[in-house]
N, C-alpha and C. Protein backbone atom coordinates (compact mmCIF):
# COMPACT_ATOMS: atom_id res chain seq x y z
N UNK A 1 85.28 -172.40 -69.06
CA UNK A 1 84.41 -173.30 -68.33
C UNK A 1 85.25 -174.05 -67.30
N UNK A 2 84.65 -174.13 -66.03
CA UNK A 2 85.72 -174.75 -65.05
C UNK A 2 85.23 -176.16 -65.12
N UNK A 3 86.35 -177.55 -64.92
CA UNK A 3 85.95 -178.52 -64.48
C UNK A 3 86.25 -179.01 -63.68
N UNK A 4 85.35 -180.24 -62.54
CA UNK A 4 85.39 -180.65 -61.11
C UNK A 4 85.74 -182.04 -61.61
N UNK A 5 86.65 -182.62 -61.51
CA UNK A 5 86.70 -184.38 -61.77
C UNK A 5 86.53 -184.87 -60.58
N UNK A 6 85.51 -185.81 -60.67
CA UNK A 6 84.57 -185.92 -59.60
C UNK A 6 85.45 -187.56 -59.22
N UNK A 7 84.78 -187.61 -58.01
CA UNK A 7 86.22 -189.03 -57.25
C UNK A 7 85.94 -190.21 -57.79
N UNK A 8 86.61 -190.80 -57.53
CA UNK A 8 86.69 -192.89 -58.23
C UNK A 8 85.22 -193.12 -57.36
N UNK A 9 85.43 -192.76 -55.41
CA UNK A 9 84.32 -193.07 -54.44
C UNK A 9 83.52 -191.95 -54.19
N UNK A 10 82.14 -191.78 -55.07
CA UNK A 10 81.35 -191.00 -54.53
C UNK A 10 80.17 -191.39 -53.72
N UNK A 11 80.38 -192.12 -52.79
CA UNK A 11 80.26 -192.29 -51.28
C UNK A 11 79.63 -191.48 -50.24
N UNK A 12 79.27 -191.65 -49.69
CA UNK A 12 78.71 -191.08 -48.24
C UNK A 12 79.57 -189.79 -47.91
N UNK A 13 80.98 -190.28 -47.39
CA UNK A 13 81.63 -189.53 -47.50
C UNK A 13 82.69 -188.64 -48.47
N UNK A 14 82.16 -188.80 -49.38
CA UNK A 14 82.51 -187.54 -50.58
C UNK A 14 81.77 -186.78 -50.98
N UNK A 15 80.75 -186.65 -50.09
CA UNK A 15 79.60 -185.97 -50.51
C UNK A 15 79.07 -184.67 -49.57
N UNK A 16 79.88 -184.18 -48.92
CA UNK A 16 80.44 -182.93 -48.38
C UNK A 16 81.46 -182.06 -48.95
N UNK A 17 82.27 -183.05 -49.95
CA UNK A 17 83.18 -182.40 -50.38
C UNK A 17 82.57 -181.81 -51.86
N UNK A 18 81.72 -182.66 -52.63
CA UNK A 18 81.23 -182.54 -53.60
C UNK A 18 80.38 -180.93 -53.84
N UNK A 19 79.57 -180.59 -52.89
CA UNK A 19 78.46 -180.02 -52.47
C UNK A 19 79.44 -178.71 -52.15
N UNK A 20 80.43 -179.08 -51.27
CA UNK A 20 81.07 -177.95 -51.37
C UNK A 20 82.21 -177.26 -53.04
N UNK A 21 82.51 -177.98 -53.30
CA UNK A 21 82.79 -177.48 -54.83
C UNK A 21 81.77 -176.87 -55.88
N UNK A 22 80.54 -177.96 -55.76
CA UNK A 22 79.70 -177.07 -56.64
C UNK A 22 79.05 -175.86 -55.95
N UNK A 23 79.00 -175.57 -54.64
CA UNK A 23 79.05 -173.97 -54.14
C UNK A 23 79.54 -173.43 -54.90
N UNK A 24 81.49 -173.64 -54.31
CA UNK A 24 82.46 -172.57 -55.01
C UNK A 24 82.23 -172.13 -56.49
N UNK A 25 81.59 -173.11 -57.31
CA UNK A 25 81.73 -173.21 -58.92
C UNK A 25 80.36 -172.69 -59.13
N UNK A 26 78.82 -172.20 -58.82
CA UNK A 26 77.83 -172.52 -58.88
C UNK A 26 77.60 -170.58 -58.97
N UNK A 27 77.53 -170.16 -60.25
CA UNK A 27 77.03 -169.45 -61.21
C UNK A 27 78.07 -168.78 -62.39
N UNK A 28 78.80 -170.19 -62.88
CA UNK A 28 79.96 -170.37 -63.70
C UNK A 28 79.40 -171.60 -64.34
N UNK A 29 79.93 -171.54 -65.92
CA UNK A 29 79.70 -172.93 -66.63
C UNK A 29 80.68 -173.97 -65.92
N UNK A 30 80.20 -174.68 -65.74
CA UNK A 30 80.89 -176.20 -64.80
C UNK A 30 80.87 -177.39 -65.98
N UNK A 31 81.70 -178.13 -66.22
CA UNK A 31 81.67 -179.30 -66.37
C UNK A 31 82.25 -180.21 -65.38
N UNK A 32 81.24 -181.68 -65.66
CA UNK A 32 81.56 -182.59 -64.43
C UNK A 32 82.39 -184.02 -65.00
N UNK A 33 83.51 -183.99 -65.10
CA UNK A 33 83.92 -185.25 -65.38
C UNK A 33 83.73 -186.57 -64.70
N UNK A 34 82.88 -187.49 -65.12
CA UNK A 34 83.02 -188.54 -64.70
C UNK A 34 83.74 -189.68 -65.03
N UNK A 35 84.42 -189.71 -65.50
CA UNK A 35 85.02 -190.91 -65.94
C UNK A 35 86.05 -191.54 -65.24
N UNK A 36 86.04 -191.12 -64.12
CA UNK A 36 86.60 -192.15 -63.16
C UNK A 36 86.13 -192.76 -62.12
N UNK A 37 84.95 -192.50 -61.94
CA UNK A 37 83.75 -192.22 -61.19
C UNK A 37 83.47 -194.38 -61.11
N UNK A 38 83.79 -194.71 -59.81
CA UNK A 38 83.90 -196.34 -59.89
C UNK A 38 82.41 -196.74 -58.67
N UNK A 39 81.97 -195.76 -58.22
CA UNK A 39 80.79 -196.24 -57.70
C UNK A 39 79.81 -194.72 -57.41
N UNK A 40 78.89 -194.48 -57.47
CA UNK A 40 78.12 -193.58 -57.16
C UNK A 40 76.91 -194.00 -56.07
N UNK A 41 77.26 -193.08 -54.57
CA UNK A 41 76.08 -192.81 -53.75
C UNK A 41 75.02 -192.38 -53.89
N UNK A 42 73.91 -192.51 -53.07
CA UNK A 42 72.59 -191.90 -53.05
C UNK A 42 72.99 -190.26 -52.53
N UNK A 43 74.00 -190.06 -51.61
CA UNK A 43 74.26 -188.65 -50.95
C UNK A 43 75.03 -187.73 -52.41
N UNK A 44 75.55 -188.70 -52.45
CA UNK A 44 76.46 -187.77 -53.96
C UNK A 44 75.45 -188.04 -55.12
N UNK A 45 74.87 -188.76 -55.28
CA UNK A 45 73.32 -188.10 -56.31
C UNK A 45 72.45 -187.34 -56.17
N UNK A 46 72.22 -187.32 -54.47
CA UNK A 46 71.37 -186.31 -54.07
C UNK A 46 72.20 -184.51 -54.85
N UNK A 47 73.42 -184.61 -54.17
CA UNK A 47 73.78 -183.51 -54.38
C UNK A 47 74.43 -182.70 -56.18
N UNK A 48 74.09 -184.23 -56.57
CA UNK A 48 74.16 -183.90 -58.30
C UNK A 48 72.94 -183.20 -58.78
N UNK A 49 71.92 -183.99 -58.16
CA UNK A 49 70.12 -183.51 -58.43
C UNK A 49 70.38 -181.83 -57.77
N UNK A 50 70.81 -181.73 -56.70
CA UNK A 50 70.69 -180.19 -56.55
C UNK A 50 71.38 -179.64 -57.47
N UNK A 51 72.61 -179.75 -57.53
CA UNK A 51 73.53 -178.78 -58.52
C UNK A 51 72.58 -178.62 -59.86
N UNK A 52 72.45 -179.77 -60.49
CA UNK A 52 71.93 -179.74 -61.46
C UNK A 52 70.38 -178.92 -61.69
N UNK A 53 69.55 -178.74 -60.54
CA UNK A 53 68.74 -177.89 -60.11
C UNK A 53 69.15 -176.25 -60.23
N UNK A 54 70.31 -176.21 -59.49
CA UNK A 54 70.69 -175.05 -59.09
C UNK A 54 71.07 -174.08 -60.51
N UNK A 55 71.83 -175.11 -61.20
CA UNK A 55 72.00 -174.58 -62.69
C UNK A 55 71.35 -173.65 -63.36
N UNK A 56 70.28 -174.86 -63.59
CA UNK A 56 68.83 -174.80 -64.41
C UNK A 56 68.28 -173.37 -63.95
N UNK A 57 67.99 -173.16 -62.70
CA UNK A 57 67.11 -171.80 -62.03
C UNK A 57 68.10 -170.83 -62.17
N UNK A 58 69.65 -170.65 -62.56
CA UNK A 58 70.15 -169.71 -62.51
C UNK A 58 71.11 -169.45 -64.10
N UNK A 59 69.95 -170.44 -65.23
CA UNK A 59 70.29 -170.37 -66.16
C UNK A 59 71.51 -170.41 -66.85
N UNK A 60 72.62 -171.31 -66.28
CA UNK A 60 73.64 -171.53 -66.88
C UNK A 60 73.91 -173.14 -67.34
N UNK A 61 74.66 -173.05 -67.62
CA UNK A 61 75.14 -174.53 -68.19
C UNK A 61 75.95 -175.45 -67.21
N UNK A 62 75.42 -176.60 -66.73
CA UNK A 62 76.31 -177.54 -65.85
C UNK A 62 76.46 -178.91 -67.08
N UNK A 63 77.44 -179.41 -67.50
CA UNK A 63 77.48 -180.57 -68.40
C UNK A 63 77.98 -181.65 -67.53
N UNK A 64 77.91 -182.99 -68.16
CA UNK A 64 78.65 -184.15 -67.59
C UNK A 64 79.32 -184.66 -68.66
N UNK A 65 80.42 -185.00 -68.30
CA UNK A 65 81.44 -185.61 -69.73
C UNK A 65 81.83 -187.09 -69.29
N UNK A 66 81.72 -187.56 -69.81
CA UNK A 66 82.65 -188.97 -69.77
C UNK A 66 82.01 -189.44 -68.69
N UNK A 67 80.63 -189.90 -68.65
CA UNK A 67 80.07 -190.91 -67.20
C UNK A 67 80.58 -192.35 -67.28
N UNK A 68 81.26 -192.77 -66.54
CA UNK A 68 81.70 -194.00 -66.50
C UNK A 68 81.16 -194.79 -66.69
N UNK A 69 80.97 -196.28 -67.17
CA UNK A 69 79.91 -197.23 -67.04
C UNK A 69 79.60 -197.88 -65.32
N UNK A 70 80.45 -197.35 -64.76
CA UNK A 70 79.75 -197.75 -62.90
C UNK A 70 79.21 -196.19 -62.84
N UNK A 71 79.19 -195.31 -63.28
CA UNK A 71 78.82 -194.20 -63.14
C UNK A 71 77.03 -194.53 -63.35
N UNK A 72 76.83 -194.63 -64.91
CA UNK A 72 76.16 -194.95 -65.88
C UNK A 72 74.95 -196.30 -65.09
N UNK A 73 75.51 -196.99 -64.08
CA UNK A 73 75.00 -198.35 -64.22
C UNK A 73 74.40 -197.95 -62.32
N UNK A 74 75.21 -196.78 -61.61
CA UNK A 74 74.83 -196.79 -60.26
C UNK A 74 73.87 -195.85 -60.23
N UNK A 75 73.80 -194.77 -61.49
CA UNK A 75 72.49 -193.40 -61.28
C UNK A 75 71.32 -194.24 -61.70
N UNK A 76 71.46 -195.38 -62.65
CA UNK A 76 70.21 -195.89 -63.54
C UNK A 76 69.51 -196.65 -62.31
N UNK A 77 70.20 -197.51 -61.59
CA UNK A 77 69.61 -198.10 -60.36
C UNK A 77 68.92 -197.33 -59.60
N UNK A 78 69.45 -196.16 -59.09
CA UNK A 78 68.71 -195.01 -58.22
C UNK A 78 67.91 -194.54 -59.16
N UNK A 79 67.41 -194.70 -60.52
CA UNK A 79 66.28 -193.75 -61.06
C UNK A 79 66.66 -192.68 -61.66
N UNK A 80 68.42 -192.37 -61.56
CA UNK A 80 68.60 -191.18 -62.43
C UNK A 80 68.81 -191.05 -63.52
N UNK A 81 68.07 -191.98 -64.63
CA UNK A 81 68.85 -191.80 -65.93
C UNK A 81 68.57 -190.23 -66.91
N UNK A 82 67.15 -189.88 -66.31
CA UNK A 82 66.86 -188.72 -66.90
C UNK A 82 67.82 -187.69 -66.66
N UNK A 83 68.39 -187.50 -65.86
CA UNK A 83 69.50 -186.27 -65.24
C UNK A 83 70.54 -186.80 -66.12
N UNK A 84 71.30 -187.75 -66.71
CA UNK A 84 72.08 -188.66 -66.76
C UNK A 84 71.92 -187.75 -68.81
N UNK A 85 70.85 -187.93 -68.90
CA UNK A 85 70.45 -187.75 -70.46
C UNK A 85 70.07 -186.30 -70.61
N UNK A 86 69.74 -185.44 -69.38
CA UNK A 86 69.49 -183.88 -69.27
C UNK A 86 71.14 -183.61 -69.42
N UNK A 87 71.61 -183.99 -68.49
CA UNK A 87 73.72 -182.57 -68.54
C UNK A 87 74.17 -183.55 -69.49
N UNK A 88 73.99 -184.67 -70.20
CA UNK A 88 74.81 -185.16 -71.12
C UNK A 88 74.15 -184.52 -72.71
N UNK A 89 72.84 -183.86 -72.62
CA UNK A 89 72.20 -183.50 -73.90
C UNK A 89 73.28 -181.59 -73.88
N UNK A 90 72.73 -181.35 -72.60
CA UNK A 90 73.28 -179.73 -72.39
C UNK A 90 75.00 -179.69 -72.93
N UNK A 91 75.82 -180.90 -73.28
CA UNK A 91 76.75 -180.31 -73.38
C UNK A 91 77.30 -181.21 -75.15
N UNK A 92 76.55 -181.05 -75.39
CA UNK A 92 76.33 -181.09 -77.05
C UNK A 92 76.08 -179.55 -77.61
């Protein structure tokens, strides 16, 4: 299983870079480390919601390990806790 440790700033601008990794990685089991993860964007959630999309339709496994509590506390604000509780159930 490959893993992407995703940045301290997932920002505006880390979110080209993001999108492009889960390309490269995207019909391979992925895990996503977050645990260093010190603020999370709307652009880099957007592109979590796809990956995590992309997964799902191509039937493999994307997990999230270790969501930080700014991780944890910036998706819940944007509305993502369900995604948050979907790749954290998938990798049990």
């Amino acid at each position: 299983m490959n893993t992407i440790e995703l940045e301290a700033a997932l920002g505006t601008g880390a979110a080209a870079g993001l999108v492009e990794a889960l390309r490269e990685s995207r019909g391979a089991e992925l895990r996503l480390d977050a645990s260093k993860v010190e603020s999370l964007g709307a652009a880099c959630l957007q592109a979590l919601l796809a990956g995590a999309a992309a997964w799902r339709q191509d039937g493999a496994r994307l997990t999230l390990t270790e969501p930080s509590e700014a991780f944890r506390a910036d998706a819940a604000t944007m509305g993502a806790t369900a995604l948050l509780a979907e790749l954290e159930e998938s990798a049990a």
